[in-house]
Protein backbone atom coordinates (compact mmCIF):
# COMPACT_ATOMS: atom_id res chain seq x y z
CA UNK A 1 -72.08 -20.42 37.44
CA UNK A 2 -72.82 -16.88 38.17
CA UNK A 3 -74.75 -15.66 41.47
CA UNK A 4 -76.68 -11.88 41.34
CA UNK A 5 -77.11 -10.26 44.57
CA UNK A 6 -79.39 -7.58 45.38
CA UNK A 7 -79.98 -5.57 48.16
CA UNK A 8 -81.81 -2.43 48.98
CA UNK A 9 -82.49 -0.29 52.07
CA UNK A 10 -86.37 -0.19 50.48
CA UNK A 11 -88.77 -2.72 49.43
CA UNK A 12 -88.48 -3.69 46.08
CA UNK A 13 -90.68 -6.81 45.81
CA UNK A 14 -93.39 -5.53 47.13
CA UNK A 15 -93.32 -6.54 50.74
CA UNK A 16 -92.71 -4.60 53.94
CA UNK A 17 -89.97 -7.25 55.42
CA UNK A 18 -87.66 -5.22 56.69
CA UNK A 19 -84.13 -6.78 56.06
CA UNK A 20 -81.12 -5.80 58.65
CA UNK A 21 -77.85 -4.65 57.38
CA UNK A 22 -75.48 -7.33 57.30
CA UNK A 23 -72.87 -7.30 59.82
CA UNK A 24 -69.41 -5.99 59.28
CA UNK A 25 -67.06 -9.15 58.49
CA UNK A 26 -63.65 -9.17 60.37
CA UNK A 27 -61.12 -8.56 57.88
CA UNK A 28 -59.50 -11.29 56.23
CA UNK A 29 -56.10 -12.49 57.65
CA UNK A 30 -52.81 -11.97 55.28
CA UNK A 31 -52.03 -15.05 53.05
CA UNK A 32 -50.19 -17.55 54.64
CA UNK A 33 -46.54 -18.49 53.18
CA UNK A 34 -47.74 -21.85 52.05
CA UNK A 35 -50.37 -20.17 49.82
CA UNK A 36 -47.50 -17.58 48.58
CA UNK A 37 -45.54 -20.87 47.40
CA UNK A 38 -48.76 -22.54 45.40
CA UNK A 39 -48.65 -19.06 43.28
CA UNK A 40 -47.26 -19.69 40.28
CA UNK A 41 -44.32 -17.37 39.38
CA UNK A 42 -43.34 -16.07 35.95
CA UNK A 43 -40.97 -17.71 33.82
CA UNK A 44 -37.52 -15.91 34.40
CA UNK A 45 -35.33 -17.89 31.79
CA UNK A 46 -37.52 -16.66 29.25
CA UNK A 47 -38.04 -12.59 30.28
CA UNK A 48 -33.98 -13.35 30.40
CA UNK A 49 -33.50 -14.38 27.61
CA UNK A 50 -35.58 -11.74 25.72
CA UNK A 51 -33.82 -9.16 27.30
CA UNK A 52 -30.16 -10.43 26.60
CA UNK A 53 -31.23 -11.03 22.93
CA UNK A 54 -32.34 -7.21 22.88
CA UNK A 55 -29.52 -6.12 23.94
CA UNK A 56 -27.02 -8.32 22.06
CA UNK A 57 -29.15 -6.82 19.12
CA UNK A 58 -28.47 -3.61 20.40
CA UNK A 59 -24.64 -3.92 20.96
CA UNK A 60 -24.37 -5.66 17.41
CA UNK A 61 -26.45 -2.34 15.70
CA UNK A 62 -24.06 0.24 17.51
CA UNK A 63 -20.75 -1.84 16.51
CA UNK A 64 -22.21 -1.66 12.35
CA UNK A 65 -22.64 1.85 12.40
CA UNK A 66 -19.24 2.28 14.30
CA UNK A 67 -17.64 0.27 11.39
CA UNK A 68 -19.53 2.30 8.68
CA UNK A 69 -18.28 5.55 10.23
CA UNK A 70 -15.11 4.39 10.37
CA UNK A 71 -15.05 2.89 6.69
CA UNK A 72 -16.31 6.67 5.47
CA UNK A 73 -14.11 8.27 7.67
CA UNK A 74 -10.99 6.38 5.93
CA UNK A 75 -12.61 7.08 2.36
CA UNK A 76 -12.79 10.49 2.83
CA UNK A 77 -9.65 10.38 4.29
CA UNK A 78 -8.07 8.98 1.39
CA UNK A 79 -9.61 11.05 -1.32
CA UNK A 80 -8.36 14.38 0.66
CA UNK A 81 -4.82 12.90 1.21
CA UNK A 82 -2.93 14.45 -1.94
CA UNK A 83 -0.58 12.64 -4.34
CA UNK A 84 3.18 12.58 -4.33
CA UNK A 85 4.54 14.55 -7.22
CA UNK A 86 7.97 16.01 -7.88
CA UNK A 87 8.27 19.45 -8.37
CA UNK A 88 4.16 20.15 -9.32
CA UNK A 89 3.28 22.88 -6.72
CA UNK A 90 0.63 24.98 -8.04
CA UNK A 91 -2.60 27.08 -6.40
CA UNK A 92 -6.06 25.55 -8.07
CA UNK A 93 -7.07 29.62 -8.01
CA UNK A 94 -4.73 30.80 -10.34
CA UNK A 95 -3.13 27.75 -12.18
CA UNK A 96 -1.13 28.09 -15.60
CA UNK A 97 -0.87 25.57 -17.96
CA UNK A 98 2.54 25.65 -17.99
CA UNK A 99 2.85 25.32 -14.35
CA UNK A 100 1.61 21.44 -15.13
CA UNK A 101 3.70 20.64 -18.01
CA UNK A 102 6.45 18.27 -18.47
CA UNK A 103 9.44 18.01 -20.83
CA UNK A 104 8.62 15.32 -23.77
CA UNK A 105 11.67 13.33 -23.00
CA UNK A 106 9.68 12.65 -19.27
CA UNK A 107 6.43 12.33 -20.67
CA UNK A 108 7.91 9.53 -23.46
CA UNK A 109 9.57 7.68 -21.05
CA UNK A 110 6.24 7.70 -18.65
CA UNK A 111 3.94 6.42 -21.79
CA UNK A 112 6.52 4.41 -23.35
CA UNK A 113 6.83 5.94 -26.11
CA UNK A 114 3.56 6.61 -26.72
CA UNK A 115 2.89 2.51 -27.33
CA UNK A 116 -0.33 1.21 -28.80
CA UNK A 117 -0.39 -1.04 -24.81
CA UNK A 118 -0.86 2.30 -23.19
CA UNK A 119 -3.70 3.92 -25.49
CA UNK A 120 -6.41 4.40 -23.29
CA UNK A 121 -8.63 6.10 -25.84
CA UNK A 122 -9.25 9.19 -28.07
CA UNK A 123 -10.65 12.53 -27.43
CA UNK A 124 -11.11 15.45 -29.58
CA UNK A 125 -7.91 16.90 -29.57
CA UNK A 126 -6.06 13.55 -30.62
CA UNK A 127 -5.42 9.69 -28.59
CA UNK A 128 -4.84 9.84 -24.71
CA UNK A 129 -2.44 7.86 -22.73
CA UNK A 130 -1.42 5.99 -19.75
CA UNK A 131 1.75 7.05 -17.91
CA UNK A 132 3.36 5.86 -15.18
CA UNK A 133 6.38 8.73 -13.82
CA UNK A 134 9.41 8.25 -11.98
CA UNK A 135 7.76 8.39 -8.59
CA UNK A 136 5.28 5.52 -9.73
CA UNK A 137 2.06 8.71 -10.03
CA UNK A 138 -0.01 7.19 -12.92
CA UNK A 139 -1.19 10.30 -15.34
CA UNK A 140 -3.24 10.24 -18.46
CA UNK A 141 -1.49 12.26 -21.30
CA UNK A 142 -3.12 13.69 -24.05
CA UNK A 143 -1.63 14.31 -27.35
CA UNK A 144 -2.34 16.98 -29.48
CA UNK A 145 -3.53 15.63 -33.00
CA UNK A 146 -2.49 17.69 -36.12
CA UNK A 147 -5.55 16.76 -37.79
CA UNK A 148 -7.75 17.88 -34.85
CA UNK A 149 -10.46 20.57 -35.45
CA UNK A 150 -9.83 22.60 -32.28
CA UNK A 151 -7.13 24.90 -31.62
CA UNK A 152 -4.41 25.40 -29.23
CA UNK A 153 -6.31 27.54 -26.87
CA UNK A 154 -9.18 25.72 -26.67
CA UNK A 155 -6.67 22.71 -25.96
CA UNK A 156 -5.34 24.57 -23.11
CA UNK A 157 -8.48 25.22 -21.80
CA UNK A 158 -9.80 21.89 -21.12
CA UNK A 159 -6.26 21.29 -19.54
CA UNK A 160 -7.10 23.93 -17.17
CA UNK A 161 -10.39 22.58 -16.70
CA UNK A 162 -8.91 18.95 -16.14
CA UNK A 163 -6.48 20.65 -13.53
CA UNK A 164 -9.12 22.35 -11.58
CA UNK A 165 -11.14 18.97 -11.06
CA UNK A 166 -10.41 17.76 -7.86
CA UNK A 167 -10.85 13.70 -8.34
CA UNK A 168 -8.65 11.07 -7.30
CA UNK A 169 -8.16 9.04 -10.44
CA UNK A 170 -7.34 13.10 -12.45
């Protein structure tokens, strides 16, 4: 149930009662204690518990993308760190073709022979190879094909090309 109160310093029914003010009312006293124990109090355990879950949530989300960084750190790591070779120096800028060439007897032994096991395909200049050297680095040989189309400097080139690529599994 709802109550409406009205009142006016002027007649507004049409009357000429005049009406008092209402006297001031002492303020209220403070709440007692035992009406402070009757209120009912929020549920702790469960703002708790919201809040640890947030920030477990939180902690778990900045460990990931501490593992991620660390997973692409080591990846690019690895890719920069350079393979062991034994005696290929040589400056991407101005590299030779014969600065990356080995003596057939080395590049036999790496491919064995040249055996059908090792073919890993053919290109336009003739079949390519696995090889594994003396120092366990695994190339990729190509070998020149008599019957190929191209010619010697064109050969060379994509050797120089091939050299300039900077890739882990070249």
């Amino acid at each position: 149930p709802s109550c409406f109160f009205r009142w006016e310093l002027y007649t507004f029914s049409g009357t000429n009662i005049r009406f008092s003010p209402w006297p001031s009312q002492p303020p209220s006293p403070p709440p007692s204690v035992s009406n402070l124990t009757n209120i009912p109090k929020k549920d702790t355990r469960f703002s708790r518990g919201i809040l640890a879950a947030i920030v477990v949530v939180i902690f778990v989300f900045i460990v990931l993308i501490a593992i991620g960084v660390a997973i692409f750190k080591g990846r690019k790591e690895k890719q920069e760190t350079e393979l062991p070779t034994e005696s290929i120096q040589f400056d991407l800028k101005t590299i030779e073709v014969e600065s990356i060439q080995f003596d057939l007897k080395t590049i036999e032994a790496a491919t064995s022979n040249f055996s059908e096991r090792n073919k890993l395909g053919q290109g336009g200049f003739g079949e390519v190879y696995k090889g594994i050297l003396m120092n366990g680095t695994e190339i990729a040989v190509k070998r020149l094909s008599k019957t190929s189309g191209q010619g010697e400097v064109e050969f060379k080139n994509e050797v120089v090309v091939v050299a300039k690529l900077q890739h882990r599994n070249l």
